[in-house]
N, C-alpha and C. Protein backbone atom coordinates (compact mmCIF):
# COMPACT_ATOMS: atom_id res chain seq x y z
N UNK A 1 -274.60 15.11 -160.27
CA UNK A 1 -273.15 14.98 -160.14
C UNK A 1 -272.83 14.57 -158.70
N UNK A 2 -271.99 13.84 -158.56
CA UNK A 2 -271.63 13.01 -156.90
C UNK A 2 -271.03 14.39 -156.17
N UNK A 3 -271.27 14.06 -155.08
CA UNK A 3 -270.20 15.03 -154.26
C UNK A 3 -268.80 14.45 -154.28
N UNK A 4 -267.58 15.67 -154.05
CA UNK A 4 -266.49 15.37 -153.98
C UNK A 4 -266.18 14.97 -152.68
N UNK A 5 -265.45 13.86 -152.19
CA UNK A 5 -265.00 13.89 -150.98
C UNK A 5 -263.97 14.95 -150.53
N UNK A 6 -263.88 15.36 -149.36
CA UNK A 6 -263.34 16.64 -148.46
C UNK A 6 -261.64 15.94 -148.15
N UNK A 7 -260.79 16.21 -149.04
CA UNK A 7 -259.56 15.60 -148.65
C UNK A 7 -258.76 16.65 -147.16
N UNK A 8 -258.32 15.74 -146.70
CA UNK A 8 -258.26 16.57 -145.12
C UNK A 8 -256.47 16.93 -145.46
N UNK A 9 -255.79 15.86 -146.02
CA UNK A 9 -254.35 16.59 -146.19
C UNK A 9 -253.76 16.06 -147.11
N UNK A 10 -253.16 16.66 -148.38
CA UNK A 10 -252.08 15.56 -148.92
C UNK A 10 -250.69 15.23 -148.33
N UNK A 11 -250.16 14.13 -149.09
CA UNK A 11 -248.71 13.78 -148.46
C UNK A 11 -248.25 13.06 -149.81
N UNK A 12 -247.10 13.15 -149.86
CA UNK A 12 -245.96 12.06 -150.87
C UNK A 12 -245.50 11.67 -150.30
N UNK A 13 -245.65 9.90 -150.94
CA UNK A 13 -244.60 8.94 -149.90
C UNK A 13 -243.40 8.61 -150.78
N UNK A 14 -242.11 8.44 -150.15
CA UNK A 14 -240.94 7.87 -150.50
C UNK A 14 -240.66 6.73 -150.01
N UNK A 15 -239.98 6.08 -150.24
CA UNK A 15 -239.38 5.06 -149.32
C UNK A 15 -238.04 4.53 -149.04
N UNK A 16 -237.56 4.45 -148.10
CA UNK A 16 -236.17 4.40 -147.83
C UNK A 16 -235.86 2.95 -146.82
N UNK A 17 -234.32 2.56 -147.37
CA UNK A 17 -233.88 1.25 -146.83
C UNK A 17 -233.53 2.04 -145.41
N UNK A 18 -232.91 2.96 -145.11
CA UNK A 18 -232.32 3.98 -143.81
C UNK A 18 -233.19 4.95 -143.60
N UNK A 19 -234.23 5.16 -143.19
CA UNK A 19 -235.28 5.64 -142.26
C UNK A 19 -234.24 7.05 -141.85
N UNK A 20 -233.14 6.92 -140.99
CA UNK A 20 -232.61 7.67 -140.37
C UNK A 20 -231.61 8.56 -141.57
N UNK A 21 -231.04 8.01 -142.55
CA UNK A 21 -230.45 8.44 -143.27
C UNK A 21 -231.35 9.64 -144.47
N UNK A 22 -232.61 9.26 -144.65
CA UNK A 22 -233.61 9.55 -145.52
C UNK A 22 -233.92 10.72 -144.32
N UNK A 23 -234.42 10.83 -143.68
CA UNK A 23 -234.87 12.17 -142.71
C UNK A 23 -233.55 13.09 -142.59
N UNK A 24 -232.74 12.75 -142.41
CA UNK A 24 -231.76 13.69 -142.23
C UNK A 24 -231.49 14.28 -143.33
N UNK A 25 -231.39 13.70 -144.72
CA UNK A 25 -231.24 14.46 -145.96
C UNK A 25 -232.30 15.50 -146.35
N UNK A 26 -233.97 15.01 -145.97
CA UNK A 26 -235.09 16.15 -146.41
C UNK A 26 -234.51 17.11 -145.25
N UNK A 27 -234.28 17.16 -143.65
CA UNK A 27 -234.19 17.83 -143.00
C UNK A 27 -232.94 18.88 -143.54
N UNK A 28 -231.80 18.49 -143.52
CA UNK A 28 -230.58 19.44 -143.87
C UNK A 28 -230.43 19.83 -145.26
N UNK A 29 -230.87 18.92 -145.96
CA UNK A 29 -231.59 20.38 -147.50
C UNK A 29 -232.16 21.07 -147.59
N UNK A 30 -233.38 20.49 -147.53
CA UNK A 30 -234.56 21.03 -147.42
C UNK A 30 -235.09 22.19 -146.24
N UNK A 31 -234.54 21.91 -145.32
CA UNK A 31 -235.37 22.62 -143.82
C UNK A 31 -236.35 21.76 -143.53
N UNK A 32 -236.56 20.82 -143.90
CA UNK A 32 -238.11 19.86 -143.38
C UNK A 32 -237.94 19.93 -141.84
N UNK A 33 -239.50 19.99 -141.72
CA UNK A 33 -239.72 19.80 -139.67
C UNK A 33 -240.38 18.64 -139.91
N UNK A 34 -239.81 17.96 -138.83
CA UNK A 34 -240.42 16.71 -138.52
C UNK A 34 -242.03 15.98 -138.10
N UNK A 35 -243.16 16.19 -138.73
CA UNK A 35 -244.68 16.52 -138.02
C UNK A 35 -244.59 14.64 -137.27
N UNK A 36 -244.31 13.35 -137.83
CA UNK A 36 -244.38 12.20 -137.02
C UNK A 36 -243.15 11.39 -137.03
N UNK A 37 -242.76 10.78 -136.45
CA UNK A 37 -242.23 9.73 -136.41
C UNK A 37 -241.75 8.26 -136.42
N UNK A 38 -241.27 7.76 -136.85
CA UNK A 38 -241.84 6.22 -136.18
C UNK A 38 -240.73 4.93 -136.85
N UNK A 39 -240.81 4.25 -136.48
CA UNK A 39 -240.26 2.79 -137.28
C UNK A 39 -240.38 2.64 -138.61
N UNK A 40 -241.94 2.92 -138.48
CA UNK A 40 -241.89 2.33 -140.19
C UNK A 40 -242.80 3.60 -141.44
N UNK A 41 -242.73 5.04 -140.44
CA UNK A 41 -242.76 6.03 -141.01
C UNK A 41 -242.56 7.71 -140.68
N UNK A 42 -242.23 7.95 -141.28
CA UNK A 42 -241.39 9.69 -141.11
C UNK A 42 -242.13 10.65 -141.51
N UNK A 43 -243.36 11.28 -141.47
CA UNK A 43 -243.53 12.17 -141.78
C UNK A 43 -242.33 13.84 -141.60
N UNK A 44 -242.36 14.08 -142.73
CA UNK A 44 -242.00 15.59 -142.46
C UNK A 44 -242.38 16.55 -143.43
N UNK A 45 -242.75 18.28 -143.10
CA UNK A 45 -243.27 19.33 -143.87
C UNK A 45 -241.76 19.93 -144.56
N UNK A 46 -242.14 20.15 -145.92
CA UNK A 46 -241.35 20.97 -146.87
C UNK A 46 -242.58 21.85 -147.37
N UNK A 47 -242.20 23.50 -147.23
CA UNK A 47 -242.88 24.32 -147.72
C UNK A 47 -244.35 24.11 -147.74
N UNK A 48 -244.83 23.84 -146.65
CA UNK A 48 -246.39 23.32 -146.56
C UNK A 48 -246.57 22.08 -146.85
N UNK A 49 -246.19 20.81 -147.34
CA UNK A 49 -246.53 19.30 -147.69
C UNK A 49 -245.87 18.44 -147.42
N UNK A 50 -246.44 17.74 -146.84
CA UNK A 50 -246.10 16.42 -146.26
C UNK A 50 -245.38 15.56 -147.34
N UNK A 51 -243.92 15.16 -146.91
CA UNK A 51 -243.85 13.83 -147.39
C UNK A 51 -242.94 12.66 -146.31
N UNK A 52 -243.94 11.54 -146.81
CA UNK A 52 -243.96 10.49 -145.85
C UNK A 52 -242.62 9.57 -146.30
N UNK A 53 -241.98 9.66 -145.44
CA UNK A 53 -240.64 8.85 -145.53
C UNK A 53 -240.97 7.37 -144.71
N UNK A 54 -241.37 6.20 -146.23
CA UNK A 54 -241.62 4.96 -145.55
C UNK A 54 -240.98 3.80 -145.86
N UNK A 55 -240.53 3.20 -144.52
CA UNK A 55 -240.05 2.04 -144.61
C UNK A 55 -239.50 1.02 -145.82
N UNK A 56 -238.63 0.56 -145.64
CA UNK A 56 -239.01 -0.86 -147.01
C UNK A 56 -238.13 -0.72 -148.10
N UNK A 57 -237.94 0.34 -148.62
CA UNK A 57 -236.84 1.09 -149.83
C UNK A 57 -235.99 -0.34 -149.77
N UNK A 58 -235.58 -0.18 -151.35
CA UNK A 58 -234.52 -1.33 -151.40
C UNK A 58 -233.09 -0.33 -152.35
N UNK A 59 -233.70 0.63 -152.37
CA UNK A 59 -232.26 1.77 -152.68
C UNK A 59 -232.29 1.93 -153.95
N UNK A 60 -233.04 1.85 -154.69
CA UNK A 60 -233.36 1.02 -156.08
C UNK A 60 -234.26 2.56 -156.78
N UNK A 61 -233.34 3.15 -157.74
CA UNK A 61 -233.79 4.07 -158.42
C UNK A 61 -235.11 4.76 -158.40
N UNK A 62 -235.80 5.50 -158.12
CA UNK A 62 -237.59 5.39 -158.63
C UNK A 62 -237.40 7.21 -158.84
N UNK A 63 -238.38 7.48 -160.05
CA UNK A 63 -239.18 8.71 -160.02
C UNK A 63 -240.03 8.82 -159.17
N UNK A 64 -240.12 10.01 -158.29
CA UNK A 64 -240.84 10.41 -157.57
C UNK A 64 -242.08 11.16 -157.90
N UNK A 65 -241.31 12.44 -159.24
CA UNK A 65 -242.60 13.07 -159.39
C UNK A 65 -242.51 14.76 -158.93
N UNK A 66 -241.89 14.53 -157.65
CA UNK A 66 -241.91 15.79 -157.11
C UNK A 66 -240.33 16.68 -157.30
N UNK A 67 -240.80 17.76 -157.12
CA UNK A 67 -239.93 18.92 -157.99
C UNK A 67 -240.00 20.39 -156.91
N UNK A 68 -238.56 20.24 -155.99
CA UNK A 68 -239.00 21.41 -155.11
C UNK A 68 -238.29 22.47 -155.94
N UNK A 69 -238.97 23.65 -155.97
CA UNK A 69 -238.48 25.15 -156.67
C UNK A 69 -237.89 25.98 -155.59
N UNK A 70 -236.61 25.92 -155.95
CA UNK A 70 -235.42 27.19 -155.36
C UNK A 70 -235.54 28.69 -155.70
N UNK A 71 -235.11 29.68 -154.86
CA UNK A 71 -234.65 30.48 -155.29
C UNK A 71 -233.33 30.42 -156.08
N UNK A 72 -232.27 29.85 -155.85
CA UNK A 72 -230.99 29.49 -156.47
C UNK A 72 -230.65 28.31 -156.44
N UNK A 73 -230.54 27.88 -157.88
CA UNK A 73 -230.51 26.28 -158.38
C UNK A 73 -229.43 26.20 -157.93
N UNK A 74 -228.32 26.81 -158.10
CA UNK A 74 -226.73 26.27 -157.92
C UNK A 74 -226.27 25.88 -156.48
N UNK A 75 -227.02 27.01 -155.62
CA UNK A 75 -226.57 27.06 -154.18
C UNK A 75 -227.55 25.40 -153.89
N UNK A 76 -228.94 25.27 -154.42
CA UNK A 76 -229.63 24.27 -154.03
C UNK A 76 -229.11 22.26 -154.79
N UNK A 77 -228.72 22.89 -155.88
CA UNK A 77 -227.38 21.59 -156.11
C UNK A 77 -226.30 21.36 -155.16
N UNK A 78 -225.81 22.23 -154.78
CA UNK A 78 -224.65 22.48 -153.98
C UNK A 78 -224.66 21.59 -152.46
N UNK A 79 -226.37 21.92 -152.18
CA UNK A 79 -227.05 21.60 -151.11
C UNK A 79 -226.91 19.84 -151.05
N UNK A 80 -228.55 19.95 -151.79
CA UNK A 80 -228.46 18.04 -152.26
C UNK A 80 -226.91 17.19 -152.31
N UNK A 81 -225.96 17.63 -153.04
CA UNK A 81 -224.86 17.49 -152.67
C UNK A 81 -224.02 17.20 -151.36
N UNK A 82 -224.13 18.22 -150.82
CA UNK A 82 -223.55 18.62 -149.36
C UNK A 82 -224.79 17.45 -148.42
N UNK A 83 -225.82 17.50 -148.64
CA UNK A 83 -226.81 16.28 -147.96
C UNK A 83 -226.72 15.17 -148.24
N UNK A 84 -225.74 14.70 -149.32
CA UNK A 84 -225.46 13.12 -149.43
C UNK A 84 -226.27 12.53 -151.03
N UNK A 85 -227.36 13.57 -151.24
CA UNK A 85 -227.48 13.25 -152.99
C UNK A 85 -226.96 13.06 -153.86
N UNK A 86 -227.48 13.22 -155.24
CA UNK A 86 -226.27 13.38 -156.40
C UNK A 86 -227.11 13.97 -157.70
N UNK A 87 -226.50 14.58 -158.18
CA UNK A 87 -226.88 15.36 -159.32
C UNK A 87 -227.07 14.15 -160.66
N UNK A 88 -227.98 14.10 -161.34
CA UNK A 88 -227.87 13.05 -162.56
C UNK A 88 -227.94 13.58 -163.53
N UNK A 89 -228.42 14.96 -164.01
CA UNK A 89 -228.49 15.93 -164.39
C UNK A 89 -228.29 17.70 -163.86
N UNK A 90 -226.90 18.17 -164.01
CA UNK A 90 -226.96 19.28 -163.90
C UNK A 90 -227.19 20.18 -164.42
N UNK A 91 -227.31 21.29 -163.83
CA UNK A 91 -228.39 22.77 -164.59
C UNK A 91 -227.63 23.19 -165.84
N UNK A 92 -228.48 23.18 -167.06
CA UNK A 92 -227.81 23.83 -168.04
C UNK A 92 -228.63 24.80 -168.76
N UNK A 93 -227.31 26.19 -169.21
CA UNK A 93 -228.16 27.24 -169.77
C UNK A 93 -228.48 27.26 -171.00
N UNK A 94 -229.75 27.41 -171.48
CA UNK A 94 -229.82 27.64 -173.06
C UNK A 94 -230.04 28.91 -173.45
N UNK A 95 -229.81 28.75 -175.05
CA UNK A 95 -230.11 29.91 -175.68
C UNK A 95 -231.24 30.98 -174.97
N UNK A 96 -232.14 30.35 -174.63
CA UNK A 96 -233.53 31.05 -174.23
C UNK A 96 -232.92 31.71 -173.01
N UNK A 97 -232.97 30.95 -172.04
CA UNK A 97 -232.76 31.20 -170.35
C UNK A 97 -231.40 30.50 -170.15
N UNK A 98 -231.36 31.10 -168.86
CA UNK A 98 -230.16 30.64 -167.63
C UNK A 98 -231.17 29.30 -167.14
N UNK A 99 -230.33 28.16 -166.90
CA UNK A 99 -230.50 26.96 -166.13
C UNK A 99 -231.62 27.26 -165.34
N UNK A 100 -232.13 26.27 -165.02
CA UNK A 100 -233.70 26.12 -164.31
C UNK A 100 -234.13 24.89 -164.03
N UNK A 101 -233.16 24.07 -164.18
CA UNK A 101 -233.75 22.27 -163.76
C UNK A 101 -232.85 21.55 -163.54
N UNK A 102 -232.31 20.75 -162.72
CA UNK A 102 -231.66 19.91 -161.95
C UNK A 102 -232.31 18.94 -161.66
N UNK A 103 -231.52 17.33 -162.10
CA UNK A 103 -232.54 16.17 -161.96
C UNK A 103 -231.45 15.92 -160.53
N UNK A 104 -231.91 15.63 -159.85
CA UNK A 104 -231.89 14.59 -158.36
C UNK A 104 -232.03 13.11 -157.86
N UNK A 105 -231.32 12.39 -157.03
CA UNK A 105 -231.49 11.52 -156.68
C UNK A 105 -231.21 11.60 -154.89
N UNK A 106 -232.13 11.27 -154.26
CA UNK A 106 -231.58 11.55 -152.59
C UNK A 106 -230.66 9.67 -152.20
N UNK A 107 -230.54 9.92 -150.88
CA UNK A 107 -229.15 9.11 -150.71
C UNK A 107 -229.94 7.37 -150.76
N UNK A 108 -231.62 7.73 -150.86
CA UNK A 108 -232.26 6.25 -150.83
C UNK A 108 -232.62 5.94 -152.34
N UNK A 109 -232.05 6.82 -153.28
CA UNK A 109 -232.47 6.26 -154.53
C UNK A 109 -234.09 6.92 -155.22
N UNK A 110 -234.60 7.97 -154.08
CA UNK A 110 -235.55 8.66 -155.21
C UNK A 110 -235.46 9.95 -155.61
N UNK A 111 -235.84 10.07 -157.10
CA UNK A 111 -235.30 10.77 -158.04
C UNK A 111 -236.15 11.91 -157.90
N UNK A 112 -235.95 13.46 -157.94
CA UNK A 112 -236.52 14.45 -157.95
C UNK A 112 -236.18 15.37 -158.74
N UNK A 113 -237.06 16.25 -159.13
CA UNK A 113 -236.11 17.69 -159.63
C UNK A 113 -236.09 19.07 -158.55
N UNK A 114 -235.13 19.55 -158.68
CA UNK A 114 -234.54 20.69 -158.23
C UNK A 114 -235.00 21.65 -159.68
N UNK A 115 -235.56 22.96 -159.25
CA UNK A 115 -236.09 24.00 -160.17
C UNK A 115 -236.03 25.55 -159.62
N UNK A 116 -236.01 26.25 -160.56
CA UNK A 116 -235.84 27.75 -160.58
C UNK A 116 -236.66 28.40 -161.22
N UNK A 117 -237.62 29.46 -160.89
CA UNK A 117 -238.99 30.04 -161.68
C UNK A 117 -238.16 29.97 -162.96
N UNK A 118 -238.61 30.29 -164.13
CA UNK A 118 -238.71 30.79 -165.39
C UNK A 118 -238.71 31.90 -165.61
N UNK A 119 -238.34 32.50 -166.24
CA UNK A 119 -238.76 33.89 -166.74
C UNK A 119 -239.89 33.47 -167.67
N UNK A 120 -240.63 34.72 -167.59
CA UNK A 120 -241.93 34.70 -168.78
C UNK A 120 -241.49 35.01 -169.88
């Protein structure tokens, strides 16, 4: 069996037409710290992982994939909101549970979910 290569860090990249507009939204939602900088890329940490805010975006819808989990969906809609996002789906309760998923879009057009544990 091959050896696995030793991955040293992951990261998710986004990409944004406003560089400056795109950092400021992970930063004031999220809490992201800034780990690089640059012209034509942004690193910053959310809850331990990198995602790379790069260049080029044409504003243009995309799934991302990634799905940050709140303690409180409503206050964290509220947020994305208040940061210049938009809700495309808001939290709804079913029979089973109280709300737990919020679809997202940040102000460059990529799409995320907003989430709340589950009950077992």
């Amino acid at each position: 069996m091959p050896l696995a290569m030793r991955v040293e860090k992951l990261k998710y990249i986004v990409w944004a037409a406003d560089m400056t507009r795109a950092t400021q939204f992970y930063r004031s939602v999220f809490d992201a710290v800034i780990r690089r900088e640059s012209e034509i890329v942004t690193e910053v940490e959310v809850a331990g992982v990198t995602i790379g805010i790069h260049c080029g975006g044409e504003g243009k819808r995309t799934w991302t994939g990634m799905a940050f989990q709140v303690a409180d969906l409503h206050a964290g809609c509220a947020a994305v909101r208040a940061g210049g996002g938009v809700l495309v789906r808001e939290p709804e309760d079913t029979p089973e549970e109280p709300a737990h998923l919020a679809m997202c879009v940040d102000p460059e057009g990529n799409e995320f979910m907003l989430t709340k544990a589950r009950h077992a």
